[in-house]
C-alpha atoms as a PDB file:
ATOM      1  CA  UNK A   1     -25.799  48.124 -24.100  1.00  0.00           C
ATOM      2  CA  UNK A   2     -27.824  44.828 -25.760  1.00  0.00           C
ATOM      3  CA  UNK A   3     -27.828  41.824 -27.135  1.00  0.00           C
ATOM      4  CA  UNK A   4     -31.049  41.910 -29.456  1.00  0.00           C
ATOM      5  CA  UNK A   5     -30.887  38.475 -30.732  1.00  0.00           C
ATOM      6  CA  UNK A   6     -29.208  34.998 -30.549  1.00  0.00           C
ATOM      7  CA  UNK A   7     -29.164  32.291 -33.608  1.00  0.00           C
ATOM      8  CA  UNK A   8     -27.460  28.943 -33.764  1.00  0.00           C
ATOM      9  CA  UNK A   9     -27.832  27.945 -37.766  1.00  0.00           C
ATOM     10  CA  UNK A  10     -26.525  24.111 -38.592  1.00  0.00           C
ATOM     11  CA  UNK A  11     -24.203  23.249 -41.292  1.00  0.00           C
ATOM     12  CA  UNK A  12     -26.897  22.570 -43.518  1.00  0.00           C
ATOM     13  CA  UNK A  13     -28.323  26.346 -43.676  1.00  0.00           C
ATOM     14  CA  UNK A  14     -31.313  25.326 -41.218  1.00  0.00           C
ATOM     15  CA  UNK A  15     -32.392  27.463 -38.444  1.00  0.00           C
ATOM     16  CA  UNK A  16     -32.322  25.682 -35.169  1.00  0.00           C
ATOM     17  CA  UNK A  17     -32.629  27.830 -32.195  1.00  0.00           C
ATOM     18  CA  UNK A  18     -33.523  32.007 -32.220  1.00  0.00           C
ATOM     19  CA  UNK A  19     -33.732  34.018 -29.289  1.00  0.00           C
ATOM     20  CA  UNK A  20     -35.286  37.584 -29.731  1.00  0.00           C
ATOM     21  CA  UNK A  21     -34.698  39.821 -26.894  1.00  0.00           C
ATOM     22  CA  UNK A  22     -38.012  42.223 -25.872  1.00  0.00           C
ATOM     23  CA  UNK A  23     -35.714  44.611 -25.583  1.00  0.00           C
ATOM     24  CA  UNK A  24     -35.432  44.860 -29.547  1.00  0.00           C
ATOM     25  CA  UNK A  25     -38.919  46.148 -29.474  1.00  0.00           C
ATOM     26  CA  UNK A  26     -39.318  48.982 -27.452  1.00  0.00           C
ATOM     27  CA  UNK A  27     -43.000  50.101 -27.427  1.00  0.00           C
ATOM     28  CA  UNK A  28     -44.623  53.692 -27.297  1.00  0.00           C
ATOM     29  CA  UNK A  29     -48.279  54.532 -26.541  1.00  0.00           C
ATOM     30  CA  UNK A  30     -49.806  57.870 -27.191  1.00  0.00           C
ATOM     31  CA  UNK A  31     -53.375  59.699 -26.851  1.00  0.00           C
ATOM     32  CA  UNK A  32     -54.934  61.102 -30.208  1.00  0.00           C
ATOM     33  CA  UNK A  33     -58.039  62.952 -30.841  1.00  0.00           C
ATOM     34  CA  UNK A  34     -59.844  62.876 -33.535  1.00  0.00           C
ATOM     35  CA  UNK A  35     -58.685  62.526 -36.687  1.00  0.00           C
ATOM     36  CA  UNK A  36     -55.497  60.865 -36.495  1.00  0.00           C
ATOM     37  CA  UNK A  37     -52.254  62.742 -37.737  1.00  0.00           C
ATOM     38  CA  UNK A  38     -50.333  59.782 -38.545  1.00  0.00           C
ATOM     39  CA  UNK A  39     -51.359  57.586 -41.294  1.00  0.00           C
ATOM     40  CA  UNK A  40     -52.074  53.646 -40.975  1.00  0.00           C
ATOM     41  CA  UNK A  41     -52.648  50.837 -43.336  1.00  0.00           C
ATOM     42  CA  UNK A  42     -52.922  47.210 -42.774  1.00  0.00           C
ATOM     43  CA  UNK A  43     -50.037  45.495 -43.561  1.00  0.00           C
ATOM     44  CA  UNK A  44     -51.791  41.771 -44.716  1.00  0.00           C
ATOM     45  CA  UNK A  45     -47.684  39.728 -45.078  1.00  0.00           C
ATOM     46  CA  UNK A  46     -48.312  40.090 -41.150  1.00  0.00           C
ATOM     47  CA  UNK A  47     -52.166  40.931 -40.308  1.00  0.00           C
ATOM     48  CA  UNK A  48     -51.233  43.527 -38.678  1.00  0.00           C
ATOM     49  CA  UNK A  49     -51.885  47.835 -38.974  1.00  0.00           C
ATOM     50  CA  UNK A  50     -48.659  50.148 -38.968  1.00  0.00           C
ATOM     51  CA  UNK A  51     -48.026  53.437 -39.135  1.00  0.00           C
ATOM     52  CA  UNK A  52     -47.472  54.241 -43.586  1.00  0.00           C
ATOM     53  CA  UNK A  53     -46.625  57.887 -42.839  1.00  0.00           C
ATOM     54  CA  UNK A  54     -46.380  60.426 -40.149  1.00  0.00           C
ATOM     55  CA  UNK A  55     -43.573  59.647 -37.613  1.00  0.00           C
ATOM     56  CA  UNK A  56     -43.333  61.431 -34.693  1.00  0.00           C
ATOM     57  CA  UNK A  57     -43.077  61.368 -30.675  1.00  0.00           C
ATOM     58  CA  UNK A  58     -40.994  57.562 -30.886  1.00  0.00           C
ATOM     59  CA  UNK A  59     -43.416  56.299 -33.292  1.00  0.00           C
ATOM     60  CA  UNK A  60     -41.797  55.203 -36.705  1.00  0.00           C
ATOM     61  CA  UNK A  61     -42.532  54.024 -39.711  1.00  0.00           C
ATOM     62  CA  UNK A  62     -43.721  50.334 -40.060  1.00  0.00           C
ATOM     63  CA  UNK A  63     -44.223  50.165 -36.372  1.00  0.00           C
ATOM     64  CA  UNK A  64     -47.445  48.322 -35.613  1.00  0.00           C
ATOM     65  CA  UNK A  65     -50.576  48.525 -33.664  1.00  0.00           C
ATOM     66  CA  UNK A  66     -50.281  46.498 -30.372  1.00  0.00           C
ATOM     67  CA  UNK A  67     -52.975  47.644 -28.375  1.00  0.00           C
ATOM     68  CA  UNK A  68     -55.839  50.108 -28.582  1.00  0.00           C
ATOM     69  CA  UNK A  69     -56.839  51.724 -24.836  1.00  0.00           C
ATOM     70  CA  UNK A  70     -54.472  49.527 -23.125  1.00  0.00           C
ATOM     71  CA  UNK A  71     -55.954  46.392 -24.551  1.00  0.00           C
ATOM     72  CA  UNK A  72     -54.079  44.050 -27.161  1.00  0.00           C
ATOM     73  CA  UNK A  73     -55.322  43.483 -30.279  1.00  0.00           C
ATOM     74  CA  UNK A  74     -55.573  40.839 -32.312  1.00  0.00           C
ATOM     75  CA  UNK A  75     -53.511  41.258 -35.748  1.00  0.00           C
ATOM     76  CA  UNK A  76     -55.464  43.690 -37.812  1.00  0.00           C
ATOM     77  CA  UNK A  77     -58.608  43.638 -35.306  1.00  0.00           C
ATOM     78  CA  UNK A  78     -59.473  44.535 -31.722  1.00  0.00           C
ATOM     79  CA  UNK A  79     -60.660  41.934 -29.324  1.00  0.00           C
ATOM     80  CA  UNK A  80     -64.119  41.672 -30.275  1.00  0.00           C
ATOM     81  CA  UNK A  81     -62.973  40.848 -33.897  1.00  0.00           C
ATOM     82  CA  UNK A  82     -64.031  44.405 -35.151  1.00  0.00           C
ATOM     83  CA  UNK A  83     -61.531  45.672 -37.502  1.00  0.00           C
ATOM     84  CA  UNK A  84     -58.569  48.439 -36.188  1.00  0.00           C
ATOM     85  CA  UNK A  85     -59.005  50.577 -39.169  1.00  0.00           C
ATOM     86  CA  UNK A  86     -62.784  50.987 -39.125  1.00  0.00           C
ATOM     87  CA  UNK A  87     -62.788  51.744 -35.868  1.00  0.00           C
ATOM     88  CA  UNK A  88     -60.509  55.177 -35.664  1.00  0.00           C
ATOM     89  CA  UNK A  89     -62.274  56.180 -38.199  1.00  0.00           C
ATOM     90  CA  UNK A  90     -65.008  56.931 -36.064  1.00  0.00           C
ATOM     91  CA  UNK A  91     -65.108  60.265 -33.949  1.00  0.00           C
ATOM     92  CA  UNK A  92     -67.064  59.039 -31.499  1.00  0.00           C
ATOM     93  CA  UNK A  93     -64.000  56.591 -30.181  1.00  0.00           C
ATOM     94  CA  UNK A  94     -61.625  59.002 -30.019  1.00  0.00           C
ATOM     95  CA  UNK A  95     -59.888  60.203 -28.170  1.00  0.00           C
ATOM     96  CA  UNK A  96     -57.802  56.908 -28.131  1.00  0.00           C
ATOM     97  CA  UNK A  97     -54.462  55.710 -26.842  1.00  0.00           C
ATOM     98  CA  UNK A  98     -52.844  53.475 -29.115  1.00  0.00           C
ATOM     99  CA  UNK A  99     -49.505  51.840 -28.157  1.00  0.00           C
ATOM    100  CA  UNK A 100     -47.238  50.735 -31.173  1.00  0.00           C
ATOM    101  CA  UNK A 101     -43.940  48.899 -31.392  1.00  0.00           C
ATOM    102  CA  UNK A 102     -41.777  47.328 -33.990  1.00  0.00           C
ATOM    103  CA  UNK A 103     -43.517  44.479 -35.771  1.00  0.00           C
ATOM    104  CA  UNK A 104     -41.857  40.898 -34.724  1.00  0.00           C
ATOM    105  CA  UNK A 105     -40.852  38.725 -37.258  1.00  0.00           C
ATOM    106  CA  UNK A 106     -42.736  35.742 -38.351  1.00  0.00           C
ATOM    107  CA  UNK A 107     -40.938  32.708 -38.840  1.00  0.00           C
ATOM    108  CA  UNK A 108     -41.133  32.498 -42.212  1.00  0.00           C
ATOM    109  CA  UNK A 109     -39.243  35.470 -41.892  1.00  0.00           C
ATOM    110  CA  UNK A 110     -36.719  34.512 -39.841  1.00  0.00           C
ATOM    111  CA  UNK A 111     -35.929  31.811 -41.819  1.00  0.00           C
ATOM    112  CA  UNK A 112     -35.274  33.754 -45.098  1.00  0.00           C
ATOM    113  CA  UNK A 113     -33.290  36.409 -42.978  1.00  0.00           C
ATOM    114  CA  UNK A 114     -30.868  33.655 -41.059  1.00  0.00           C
ATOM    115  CA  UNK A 115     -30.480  31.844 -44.758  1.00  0.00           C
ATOM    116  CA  UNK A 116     -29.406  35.056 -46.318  1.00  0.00           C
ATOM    117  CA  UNK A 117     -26.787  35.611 -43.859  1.00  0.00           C
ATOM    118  CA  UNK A 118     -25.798  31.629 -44.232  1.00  0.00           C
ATOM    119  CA  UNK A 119     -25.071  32.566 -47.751  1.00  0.00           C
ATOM    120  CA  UNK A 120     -23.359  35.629 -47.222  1.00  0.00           C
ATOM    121  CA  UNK A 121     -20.925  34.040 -44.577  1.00  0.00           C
ATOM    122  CA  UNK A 122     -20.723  31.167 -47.279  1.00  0.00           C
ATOM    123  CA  UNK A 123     -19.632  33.586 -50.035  1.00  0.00           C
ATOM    124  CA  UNK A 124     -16.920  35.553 -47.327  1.00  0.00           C
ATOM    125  CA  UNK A 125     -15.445  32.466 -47.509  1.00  0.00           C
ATOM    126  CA  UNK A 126     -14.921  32.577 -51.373  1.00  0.00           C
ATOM    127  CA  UNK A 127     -14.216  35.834 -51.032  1.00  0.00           C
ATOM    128  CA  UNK A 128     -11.056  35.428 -49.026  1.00  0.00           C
ATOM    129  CA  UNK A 129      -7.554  35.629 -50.509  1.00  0.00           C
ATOM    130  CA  UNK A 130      -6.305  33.104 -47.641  1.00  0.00           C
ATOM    131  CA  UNK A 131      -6.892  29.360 -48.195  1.00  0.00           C
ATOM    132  CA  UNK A 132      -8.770  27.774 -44.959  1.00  0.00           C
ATOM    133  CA  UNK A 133     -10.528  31.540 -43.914  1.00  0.00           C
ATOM    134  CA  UNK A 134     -13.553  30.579 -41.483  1.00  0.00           C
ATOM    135  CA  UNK A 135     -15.785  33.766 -43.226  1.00  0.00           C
ATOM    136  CA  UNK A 136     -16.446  37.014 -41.773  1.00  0.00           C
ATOM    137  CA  UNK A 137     -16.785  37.404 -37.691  1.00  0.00           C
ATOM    138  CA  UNK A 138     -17.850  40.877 -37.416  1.00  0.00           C
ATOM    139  CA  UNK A 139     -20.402  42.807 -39.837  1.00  0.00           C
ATOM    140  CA  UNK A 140     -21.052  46.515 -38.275  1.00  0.00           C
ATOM    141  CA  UNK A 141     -23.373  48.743 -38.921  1.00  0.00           C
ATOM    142  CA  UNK A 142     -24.176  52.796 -37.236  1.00  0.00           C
ATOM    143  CA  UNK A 143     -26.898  50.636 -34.910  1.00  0.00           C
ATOM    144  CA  UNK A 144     -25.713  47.172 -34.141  1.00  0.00           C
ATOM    145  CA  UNK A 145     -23.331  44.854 -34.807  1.00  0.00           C
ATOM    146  CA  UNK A 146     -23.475  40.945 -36.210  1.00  0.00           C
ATOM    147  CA  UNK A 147     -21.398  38.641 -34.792  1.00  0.00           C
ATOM    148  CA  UNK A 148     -20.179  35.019 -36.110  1.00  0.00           C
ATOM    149  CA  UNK A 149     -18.237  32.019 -34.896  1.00  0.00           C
ATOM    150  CA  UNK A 150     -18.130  29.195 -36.881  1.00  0.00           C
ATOM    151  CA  UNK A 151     -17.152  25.318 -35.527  1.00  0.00           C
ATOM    152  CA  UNK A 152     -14.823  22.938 -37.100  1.00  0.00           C
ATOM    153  CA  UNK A 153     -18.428  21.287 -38.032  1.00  0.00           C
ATOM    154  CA  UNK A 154     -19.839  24.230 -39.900  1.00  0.00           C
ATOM    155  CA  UNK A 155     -22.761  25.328 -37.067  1.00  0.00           C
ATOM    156  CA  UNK A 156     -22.873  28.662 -36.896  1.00  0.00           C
ATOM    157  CA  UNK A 157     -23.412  30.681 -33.694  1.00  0.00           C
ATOM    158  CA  UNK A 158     -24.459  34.170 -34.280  1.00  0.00           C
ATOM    159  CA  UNK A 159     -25.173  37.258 -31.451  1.00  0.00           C
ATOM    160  CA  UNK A 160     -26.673  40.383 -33.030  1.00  0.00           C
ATOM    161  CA  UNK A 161     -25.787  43.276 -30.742  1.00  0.00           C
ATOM    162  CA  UNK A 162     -25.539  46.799 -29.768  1.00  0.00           C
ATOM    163  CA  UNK A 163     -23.116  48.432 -31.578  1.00  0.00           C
ATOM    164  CA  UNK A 164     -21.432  49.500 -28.421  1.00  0.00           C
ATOM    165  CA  UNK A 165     -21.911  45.872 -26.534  1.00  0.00           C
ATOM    166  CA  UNK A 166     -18.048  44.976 -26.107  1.00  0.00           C
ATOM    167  CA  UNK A 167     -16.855  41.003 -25.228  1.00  0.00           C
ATOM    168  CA  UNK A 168     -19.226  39.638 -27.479  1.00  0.00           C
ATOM    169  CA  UNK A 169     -16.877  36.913 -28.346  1.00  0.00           C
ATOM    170  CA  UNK A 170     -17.228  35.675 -24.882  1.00  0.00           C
ATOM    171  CA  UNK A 171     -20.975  35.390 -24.983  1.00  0.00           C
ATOM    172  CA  UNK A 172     -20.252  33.103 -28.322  1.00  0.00           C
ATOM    173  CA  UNK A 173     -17.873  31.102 -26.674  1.00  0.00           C
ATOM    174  CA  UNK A 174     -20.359  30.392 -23.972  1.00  0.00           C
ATOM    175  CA  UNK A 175     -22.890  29.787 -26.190  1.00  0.00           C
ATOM    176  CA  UNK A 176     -20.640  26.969 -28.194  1.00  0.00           C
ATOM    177  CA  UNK A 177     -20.418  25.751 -24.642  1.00  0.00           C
ATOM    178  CA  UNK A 178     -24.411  25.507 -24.088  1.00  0.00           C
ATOM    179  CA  UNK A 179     -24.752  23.712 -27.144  1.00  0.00           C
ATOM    180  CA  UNK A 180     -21.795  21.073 -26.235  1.00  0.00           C
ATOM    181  CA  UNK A 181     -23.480  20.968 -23.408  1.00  0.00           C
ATOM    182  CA  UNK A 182     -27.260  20.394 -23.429  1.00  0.00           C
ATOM    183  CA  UNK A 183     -27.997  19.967 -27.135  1.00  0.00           C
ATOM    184  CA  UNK A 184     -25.181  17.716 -28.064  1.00  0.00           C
ATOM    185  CA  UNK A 185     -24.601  15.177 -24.771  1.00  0.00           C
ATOM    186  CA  UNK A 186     -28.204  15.200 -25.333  1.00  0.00           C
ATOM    187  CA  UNK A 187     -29.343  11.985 -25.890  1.00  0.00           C
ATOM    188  CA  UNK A 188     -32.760  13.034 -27.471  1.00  0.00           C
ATOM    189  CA  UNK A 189     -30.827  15.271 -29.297  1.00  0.00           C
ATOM    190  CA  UNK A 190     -30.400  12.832 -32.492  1.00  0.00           C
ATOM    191  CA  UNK A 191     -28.976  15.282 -34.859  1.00  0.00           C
ATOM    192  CA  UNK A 192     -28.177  19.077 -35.626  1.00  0.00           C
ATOM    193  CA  UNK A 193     -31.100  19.531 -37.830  1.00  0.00           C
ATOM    194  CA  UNK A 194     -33.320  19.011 -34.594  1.00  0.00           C
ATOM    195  CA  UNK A 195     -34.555  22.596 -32.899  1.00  0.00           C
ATOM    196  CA  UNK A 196     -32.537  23.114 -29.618  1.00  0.00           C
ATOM    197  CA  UNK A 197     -35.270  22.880 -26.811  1.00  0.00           C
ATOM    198  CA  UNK A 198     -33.741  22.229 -23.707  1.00  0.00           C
ATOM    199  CA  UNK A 199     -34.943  24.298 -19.948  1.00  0.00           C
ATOM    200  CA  UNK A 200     -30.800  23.982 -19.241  1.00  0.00           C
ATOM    201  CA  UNK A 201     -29.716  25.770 -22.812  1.00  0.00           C
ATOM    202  CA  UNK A 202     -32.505  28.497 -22.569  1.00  0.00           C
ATOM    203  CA  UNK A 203     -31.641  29.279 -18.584  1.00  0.00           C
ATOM    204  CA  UNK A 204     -27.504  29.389 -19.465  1.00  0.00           C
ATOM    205  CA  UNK A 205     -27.995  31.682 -22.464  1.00  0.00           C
ATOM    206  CA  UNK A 206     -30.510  34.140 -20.571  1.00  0.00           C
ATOM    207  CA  UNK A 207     -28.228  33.981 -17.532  1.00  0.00           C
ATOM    208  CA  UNK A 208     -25.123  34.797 -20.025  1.00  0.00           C
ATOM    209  CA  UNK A 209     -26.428  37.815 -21.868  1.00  0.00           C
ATOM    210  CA  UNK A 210     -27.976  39.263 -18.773  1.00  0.00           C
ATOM    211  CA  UNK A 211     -24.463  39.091 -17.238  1.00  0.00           C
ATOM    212  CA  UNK A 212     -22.675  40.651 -20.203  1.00  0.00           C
ATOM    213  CA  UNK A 213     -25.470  43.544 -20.636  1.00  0.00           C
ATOM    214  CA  UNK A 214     -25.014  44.327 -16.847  1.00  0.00           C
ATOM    215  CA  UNK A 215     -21.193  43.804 -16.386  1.00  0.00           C
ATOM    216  CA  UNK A 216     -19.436  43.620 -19.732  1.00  0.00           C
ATOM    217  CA  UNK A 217     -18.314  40.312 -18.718  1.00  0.00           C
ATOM    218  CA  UNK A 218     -19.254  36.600 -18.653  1.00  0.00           C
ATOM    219  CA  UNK A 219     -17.782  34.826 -15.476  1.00  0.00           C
END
């Protein structure tokens, strides 16, 4: 069981801390020979190559070119600044391992995403048939699951997680905690449009989710 990623939005809509956990982006290398069976194009929103067509073996779809014979690459080129595509189409470098894994989101990204889902916890709100409802706490999908709490003050905590994870609402309430804790007693924290940066926050929340992945539990 995981816990792929942790958000704090403010009541303004604004982004203020994101956690992505590795573990959302398992990678898989394989050998090819010459000419490739999968298809690849370079994806230029994120100057990066991924696979168009031809999943198979782990690799899927929209995954993206990390590294080329077990060195990274550089977006859409290899280390010497040659370009990824122009160089498997050459026999004479194959045969090649390439190792792929799920493109990370850029910030921009992010941003878009996390104000979607402010607006969509906004309009659960209207939704509701009861006067006062805080918005949804649970969306669930077949993969994972999307978890909300919501303050008296309108900043959002959010914990995107395997579908299986259970106790997630602990992890949220230790998260509220965290941010009581270092971001708000902070006193170079001026206000709750400021990105949480703080050593104490980032060592509580990793200590948190590693103890509910492992035991189910937060002590």
């Amino acid at each position: 069981m995981v816990v792929y990623r942790v958000v704090v939005i403010n009541r303004h809509g604004q982004l203020i801390y994101s956690m992505d956990k590795s573990l959302s982006f398992p990678e898989v290398e394989k050998t090819f020979t010459f000419p490739l069976d999968i298809m690849l194009k370079k994806q230029d929103k994120i100057d990066q190559v991924v696979v168009a067509f031809g999943q198979r073996d782990g690799i899927k779809v929209d995954y993206a070119v990390t590294a080329i014979n077990g060195t990274p690459v550089r977006g859409s080129c290899l280390q010497d600044g040659s370009k990824i595509l122009d160089y498997l189409e050459k026999p004479e470098n194959f045969p090649v391992s390439i190792k792929f894994s799920w493109p990370q989101l850029l910030i921009d990204e992010k941003l878009t995403m996390y104000s979607a889902l402010y607006t969509m916890h906004a309009m659960s709100v209207s939704l509701s048939p009861e006067v006062g409802s805080s918005g949804f706490q649970q969306l669930e999908t077949d993969t994972f699951k999307v978890n909300v709490f919501q303050t008296i003050t309108g900043v959002k905590f959010i914990v995107v997680s395997d579908v299986k994870q259970q106790a997630v609402d602990l992890l949220l309430k230790r998260l509220h905690e965290l941010y009581s804790d270092y971001a708000l007693k902070n006193p170079f924290y001026k206000n709750d449009t400021m990105p949480i940066k703080n050593q104490l926050f980032e060592q509580g929340l990793q200590f948190a989710v590693e103890q509910l992945e492992k035991t189910g539990s937060i002590s």
